[in-house]
Protein backbone atom coordinates (compact mmCIF):
# COMPACT_ATOMS: atom_id res chain seq x y z
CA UNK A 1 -1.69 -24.62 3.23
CA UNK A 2 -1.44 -21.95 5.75
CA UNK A 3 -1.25 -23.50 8.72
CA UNK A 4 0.84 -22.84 11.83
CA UNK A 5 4.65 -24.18 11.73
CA UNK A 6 4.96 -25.45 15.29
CA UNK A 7 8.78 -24.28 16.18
CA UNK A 8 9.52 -21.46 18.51
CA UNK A 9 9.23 -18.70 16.06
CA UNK A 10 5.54 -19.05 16.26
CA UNK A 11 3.80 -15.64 17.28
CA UNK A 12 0.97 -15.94 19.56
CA UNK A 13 -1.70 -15.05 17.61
CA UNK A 14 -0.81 -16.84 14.59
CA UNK A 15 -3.97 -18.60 13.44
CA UNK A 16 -4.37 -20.82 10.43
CA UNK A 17 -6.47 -20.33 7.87
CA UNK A 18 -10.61 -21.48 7.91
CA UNK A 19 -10.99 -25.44 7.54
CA UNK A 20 -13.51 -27.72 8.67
CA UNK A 21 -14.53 -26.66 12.16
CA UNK A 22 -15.57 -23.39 13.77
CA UNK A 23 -13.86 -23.85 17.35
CA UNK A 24 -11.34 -21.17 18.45
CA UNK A 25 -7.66 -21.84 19.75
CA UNK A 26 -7.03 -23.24 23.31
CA UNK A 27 -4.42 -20.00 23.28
CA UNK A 28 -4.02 -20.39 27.31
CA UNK A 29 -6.02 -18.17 30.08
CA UNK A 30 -7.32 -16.16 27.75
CA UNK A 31 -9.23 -19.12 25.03
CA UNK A 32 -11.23 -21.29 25.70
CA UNK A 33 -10.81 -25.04 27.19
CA UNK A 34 -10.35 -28.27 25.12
CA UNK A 35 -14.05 -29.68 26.28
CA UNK A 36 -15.74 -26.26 24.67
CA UNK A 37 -13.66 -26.65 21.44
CA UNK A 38 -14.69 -30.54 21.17
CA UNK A 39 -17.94 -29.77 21.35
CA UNK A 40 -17.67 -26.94 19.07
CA UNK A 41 -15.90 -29.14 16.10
CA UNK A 42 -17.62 -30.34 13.01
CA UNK A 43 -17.79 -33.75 11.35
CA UNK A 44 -14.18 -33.18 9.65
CA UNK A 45 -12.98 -35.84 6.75
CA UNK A 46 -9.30 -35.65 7.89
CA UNK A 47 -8.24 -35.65 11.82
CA UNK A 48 -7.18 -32.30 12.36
CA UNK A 49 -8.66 -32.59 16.35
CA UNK A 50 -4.98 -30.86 17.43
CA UNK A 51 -5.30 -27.31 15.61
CA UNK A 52 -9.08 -25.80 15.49
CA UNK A 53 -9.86 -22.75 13.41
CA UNK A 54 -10.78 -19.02 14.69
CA UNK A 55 -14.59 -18.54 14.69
CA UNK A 56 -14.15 -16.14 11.58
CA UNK A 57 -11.28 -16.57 10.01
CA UNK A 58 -9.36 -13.48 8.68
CA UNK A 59 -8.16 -15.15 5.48
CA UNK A 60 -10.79 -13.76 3.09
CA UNK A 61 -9.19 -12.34 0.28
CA UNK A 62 -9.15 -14.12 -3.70
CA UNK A 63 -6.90 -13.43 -6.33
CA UNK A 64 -9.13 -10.52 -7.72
CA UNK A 65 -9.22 -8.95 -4.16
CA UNK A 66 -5.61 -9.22 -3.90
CA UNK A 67 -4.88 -7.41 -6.93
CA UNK A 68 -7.31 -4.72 -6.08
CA UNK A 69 -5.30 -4.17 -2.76
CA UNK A 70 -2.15 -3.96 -4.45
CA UNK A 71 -3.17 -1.22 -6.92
CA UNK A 72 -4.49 0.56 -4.22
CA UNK A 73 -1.95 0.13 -2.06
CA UNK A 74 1.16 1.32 -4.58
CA UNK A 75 -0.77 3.19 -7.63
CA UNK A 76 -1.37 6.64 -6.39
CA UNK A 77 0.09 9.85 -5.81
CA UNK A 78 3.97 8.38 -6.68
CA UNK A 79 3.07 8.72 -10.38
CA UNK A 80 2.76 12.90 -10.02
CA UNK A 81 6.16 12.74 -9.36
CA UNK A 82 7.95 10.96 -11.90
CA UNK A 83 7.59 13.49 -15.01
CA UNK A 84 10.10 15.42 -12.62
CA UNK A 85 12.36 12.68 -12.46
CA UNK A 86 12.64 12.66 -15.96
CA UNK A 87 13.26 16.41 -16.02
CA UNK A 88 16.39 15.91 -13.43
CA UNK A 89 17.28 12.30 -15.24
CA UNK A 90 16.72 13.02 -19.09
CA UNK A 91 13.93 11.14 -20.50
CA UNK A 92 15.98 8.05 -21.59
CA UNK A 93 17.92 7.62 -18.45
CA UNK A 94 14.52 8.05 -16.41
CA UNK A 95 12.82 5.32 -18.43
CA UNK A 96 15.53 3.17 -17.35
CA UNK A 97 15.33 4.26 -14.01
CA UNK A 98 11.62 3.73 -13.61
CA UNK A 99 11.85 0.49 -15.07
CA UNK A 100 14.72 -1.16 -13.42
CA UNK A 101 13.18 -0.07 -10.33
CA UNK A 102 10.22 -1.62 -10.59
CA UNK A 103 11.81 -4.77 -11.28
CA UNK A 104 13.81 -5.06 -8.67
CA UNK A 105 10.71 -4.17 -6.43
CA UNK A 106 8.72 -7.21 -7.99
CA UNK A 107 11.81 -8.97 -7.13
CA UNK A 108 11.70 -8.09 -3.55
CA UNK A 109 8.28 -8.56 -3.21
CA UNK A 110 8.67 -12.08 -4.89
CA UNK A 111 11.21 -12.91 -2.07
CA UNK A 112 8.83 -12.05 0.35
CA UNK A 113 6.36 -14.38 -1.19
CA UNK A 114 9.27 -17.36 -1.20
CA UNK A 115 9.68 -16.36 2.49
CA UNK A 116 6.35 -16.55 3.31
CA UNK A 117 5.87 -19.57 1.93
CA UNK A 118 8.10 -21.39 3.95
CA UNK A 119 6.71 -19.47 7.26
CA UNK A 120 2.88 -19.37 6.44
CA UNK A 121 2.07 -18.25 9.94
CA UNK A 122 3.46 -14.76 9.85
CA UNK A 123 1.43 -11.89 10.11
CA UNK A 124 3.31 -9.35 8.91
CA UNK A 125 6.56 -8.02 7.56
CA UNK A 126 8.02 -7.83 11.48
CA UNK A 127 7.18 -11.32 12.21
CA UNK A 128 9.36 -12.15 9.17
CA UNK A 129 12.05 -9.61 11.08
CA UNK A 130 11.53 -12.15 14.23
CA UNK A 131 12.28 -15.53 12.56
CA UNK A 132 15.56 -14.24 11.12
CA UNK A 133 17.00 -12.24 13.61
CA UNK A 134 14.99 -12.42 16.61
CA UNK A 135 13.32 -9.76 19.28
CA UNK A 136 15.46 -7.44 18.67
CA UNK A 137 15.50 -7.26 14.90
CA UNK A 138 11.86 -7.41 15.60
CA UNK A 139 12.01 -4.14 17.86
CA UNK A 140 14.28 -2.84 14.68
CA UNK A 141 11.89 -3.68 11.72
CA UNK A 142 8.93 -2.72 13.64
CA UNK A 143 10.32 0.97 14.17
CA UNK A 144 10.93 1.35 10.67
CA UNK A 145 7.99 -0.02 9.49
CA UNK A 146 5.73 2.02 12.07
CA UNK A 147 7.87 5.11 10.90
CA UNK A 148 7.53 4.34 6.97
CA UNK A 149 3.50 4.07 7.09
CA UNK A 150 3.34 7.12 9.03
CA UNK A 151 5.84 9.36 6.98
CA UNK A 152 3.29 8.03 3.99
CA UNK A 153 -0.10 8.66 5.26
CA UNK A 154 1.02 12.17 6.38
CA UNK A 155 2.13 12.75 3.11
CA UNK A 156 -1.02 12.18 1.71
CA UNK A 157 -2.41 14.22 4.31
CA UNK A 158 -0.57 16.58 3.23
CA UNK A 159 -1.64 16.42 -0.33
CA UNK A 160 -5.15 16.02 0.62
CA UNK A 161 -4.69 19.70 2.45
CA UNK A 162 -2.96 21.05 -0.72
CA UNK A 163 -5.95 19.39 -2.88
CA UNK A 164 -8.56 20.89 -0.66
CA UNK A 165 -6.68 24.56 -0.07
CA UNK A 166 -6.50 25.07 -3.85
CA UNK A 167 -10.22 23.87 -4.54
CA UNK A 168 -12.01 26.19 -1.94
CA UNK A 169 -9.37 28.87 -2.22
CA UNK A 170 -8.10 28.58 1.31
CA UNK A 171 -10.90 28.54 2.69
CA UNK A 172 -9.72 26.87 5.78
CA UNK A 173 -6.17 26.87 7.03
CA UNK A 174 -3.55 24.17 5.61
CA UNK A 175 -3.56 23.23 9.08
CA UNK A 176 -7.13 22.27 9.50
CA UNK A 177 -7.42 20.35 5.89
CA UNK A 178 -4.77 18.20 7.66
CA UNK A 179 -5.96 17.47 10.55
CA UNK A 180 -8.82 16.63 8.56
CA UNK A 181 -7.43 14.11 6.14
CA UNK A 182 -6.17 12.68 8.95
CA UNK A 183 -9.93 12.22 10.53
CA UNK A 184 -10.85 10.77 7.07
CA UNK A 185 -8.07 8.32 6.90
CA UNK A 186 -8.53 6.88 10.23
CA UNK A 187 -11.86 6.61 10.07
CA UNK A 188 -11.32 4.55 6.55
CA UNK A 189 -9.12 2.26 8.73
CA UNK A 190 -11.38 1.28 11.09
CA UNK A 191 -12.78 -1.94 9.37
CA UNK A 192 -9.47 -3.81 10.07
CA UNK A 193 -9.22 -5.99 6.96
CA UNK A 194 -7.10 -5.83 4.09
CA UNK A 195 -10.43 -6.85 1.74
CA UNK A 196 -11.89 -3.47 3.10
CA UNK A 197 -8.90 -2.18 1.05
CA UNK A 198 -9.54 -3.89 -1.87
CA UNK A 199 -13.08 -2.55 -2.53
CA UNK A 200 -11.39 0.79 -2.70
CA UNK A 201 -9.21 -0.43 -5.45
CA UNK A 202 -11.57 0.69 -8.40
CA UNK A 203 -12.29 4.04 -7.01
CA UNK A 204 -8.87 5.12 -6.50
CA UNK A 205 -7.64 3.67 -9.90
CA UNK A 206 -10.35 5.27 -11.80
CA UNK A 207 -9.52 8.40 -9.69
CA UNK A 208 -5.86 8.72 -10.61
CA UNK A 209 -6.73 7.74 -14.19
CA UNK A 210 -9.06 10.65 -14.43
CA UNK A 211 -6.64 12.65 -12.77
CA UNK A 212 -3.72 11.87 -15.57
CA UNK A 213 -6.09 12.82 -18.33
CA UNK A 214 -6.92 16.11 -17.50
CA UNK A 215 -3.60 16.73 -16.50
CA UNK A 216 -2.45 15.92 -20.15
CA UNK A 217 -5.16 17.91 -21.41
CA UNK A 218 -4.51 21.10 -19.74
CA UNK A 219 -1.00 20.69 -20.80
CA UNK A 220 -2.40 19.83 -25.11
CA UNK A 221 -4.52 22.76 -24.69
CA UNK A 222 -2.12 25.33 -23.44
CA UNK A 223 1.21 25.72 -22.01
CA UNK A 224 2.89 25.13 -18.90
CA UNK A 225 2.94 27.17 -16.00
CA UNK A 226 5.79 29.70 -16.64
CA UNK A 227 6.22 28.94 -20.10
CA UNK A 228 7.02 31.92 -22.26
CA UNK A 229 5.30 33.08 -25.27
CA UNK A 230 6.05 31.57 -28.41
CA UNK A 231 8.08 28.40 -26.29
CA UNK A 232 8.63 24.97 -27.98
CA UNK A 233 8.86 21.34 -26.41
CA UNK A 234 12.43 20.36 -26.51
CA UNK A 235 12.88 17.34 -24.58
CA UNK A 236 16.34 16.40 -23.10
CA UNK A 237 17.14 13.08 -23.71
CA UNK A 238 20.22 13.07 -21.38
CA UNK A 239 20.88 15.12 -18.45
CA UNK A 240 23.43 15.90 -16.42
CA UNK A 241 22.38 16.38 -12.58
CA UNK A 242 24.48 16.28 -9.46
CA UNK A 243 25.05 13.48 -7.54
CA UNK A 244 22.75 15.00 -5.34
CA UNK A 245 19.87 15.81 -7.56
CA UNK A 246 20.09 12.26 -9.36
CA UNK A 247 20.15 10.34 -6.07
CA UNK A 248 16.51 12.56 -4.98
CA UNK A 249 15.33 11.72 -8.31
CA UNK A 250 15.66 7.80 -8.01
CA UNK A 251 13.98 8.21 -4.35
CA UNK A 252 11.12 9.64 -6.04
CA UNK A 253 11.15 6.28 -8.18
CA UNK A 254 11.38 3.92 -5.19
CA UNK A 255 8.53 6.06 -3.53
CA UNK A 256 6.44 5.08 -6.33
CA UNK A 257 7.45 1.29 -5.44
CA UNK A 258 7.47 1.91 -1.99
CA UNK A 259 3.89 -0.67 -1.54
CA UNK A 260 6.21 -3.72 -0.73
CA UNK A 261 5.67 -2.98 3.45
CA UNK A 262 2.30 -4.06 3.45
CA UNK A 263 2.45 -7.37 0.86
CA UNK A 264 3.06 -9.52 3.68
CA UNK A 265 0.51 -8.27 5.54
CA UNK A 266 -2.10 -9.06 2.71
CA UNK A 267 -0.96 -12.74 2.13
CA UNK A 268 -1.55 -13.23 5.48
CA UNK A 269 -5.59 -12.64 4.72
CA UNK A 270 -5.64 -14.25 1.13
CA UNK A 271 -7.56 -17.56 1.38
CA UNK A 272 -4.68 -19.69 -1.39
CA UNK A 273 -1.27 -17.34 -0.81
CA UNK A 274 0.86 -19.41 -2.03
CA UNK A 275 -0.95 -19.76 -5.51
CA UNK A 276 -2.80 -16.21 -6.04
CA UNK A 277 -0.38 -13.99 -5.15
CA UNK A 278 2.65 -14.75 -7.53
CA UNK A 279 -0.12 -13.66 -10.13
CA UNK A 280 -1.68 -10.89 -8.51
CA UNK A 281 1.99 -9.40 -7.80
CA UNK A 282 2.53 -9.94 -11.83
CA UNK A 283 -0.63 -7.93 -12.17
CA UNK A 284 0.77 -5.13 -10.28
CA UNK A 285 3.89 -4.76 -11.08
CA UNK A 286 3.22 -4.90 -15.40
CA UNK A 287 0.46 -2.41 -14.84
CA UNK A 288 2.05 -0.18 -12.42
CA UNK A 289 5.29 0.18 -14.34
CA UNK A 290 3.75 0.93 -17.49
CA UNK A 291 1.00 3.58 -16.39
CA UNK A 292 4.47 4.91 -14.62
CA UNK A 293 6.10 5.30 -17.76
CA UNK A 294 3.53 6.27 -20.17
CA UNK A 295 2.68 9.02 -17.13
CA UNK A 296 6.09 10.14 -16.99
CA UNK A 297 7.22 10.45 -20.32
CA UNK A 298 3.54 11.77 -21.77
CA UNK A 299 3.67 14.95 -19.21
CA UNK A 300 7.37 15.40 -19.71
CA UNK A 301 7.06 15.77 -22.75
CA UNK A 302 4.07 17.96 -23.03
CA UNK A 303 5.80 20.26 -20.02
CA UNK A 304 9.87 19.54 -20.56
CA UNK A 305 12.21 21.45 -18.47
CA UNK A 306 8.50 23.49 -16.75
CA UNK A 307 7.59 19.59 -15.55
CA UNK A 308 6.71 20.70 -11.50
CA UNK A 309 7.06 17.79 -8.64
CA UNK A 310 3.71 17.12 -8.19
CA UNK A 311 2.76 17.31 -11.65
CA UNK A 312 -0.82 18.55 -11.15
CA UNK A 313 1.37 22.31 -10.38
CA UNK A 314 2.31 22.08 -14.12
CA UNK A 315 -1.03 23.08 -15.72
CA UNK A 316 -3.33 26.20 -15.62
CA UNK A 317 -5.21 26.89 -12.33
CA UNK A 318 -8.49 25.32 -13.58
CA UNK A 319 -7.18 22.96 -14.90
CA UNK A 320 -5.51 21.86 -11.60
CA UNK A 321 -8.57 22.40 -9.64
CA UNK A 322 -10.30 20.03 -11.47
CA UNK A 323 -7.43 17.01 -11.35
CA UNK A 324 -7.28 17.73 -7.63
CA UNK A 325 -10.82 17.32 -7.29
CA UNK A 326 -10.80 13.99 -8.95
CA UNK A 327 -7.69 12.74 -7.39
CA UNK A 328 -8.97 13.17 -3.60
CA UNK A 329 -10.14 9.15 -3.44
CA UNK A 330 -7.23 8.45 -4.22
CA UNK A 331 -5.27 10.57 -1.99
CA UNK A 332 -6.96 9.02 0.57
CA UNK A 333 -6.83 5.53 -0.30
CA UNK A 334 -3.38 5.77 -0.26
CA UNK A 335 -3.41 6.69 3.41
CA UNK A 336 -5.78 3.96 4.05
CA UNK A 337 -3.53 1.20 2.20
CA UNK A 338 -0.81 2.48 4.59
CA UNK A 339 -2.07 3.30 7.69
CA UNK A 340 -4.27 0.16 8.15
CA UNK A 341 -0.38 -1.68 7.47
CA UNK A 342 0.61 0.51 10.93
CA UNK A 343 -2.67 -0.19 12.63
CA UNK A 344 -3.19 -3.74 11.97
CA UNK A 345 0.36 -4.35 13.63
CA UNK A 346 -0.72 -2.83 16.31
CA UNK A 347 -3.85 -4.39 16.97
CA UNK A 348 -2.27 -7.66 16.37
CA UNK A 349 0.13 -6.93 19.06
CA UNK A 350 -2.56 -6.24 21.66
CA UNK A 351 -4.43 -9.17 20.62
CA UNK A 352 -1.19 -11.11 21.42
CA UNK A 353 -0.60 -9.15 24.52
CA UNK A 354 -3.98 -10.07 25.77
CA UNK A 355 -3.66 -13.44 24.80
CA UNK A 356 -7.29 -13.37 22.48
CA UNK A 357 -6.14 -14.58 19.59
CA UNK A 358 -9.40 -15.90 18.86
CA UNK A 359 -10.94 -12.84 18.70
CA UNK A 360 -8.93 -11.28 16.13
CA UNK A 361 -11.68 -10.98 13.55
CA UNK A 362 -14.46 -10.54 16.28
CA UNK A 363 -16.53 -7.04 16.50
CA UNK A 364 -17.12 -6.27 20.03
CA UNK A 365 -16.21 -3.87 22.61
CA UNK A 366 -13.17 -5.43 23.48
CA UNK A 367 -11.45 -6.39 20.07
């Protein structure tokens, strides 16, 4: 399981998983030659002598990991956004909406698994572009991947300045808070490795969680921002938005499923694929989509037609302060999930540029 499919597809720095030797590939000029990998083998119990194993091998990550990755990777700052949808959808029709959704986004992401399956040796979601169409819907997938990660990591840049601004009271310009959640992000990146992710998994769950609760708090203990005296909850059950509006509303949904980029890029470091990740997906996508609905229709409720997009704007100042302060890990965690996606594609592509494919989970100067 995992090994390299020898057809002309092959990237060149696939590398199959760890096994029972510690050479590196003969990739060409830039490996090393067949008499340094023979007498780098192990004693092996079946005859494997044509493929050899990286020193290290990048496949590190168990079914727990996994799991911990995908939370991290699509629970976060989405969820603020869906009481709104309900508020432009009508609570029942949003429900649906956020449901239906998420299915079909396990269903995607279970395609991607069946694909991968069949081509264990790709890396990543444009290396599944290249075996169906080719270079150049290669070139085409790898635009719109690069262009997805970085639209989401500078929107929780963004949020990260917003978070800050409103906790020091501007004490530095919007500006600056960016530029330094940017800093933060990339610096969170630099460990290369999708199990790096998955420690984060915890924190930013537990963040968003704590987040949510005193959210719903500041909207038990007193009203919404704007709300008049003596105003009632009176949720709308069915709206009636424009084409327009309803359209924005189910983007906000398939923002909030919007993790399936990176999946690939996580089987290819999980040590079994092909068994643990059918599960860990499950995982995901039952948790995700019912935090997502209980979050949605629990501030929607409490907030109705004054329900702001992102939902931390709906409660009292202090209140705010206070869920923004706790939801900075995960603000950031989200821009790590992301931009290591955009960054380990890259890498990878110099590594295969250079020809070093054995070096692709070394820690030197050069990788």
């Amino acid at each position: 399981m995992g090994y390299l499919e020898k057809d002309a597809k092959e990237p060149a720095c696939s590398i199959k998983p760890a096994s029972n030797t510690t050479s590196v590939e003969n990739i060409g000029a830039g490996g090393v030659n067949q008499d340094q990998a023979v007498e780098r083998r192990q004693p092996a119990d079946d005859d494997r002598s044509s493929e050899s194993a990286p020193a290290s091998s990048f496949r590190t990550m168990s079914r727990r990991d996994t799991i911990l990755a995908l939370l991290t990777n699509q629970v976060g700052l989405g969820v603020l956004s869906l009481p709104g949808v309900l508020k432009t959808l009508g609570m029942i029709p949003g429900t649906l909406a956020i449901i239906g959704l998420g299915c079909l986004s396990w269903y995607t992401a279970f395609e991607l698994k069946l694909f991968y399956d069949r081509h264990p040796h790709v890396l990543n979601i444009v290396d599944m572009a290249r075996v169906v169409g080719g270079r150049g819907f290669a070139i085409v997938a790898a635009f719109g991947m690069i262009l997805l990660v970085m639209m989401t990591a500078a929107s929780a840049s963004v949020t990260f300045s917003v978070a800050l601004s409103l906790i020091s009271d501007n004490a530095l310009s919007p500006t600056g808070f960016i530029c330094f959640g940017c800093l933060c992000c990339w610096l969170l990146c630099v460990p290369r490795t999708a199990k790096f992710a998955s420690w984060t998994g915890i924190p930013s769950c537990v963040s968003i969680l704590a987040a949510t609760v005193v959210l719903i708090a500041g909207l038990v203990v007193s009203e919404p921002v704007g709300a008049p005296v003596g105003w009632r909850r009176a949720p709308v059950w069915f709206a009636t938005p424009s084409f327009r509006d309803g359209l924005n509303a189910c983007l906000k949904i398939c923002y909030a499923f919007s993790g399936n980029v990176s999946f690939v890029s996580y089987m290819a470091e999980m040590t079994d694929p092909q068994k643990d990740f059918a599960a860990a997906l499950a995982w995901l996508e039952v948790s995700s989509i019912g935090f997502y609905v209980f979050v949605a229709v629990t501030i929607y409720c409490l907030a109705v037609e004054y329900t702001a997009s992102p939902a931390l704007g709906s409660t009292s100042t202090a209140f705010a302060r206070v869920a923004y302060g706790l939801v900075i890990p995960s603000i950031l965690t989200k821009g790590l999930a992301f931009g290591y996606t955009g960054i380990r594609y890259a890498y990878v592509e110099v590594i295969k540029y250079f020809s070093i494919a054995q070096e692709i989970t070394a820690s030197n100067k050069r990788s």
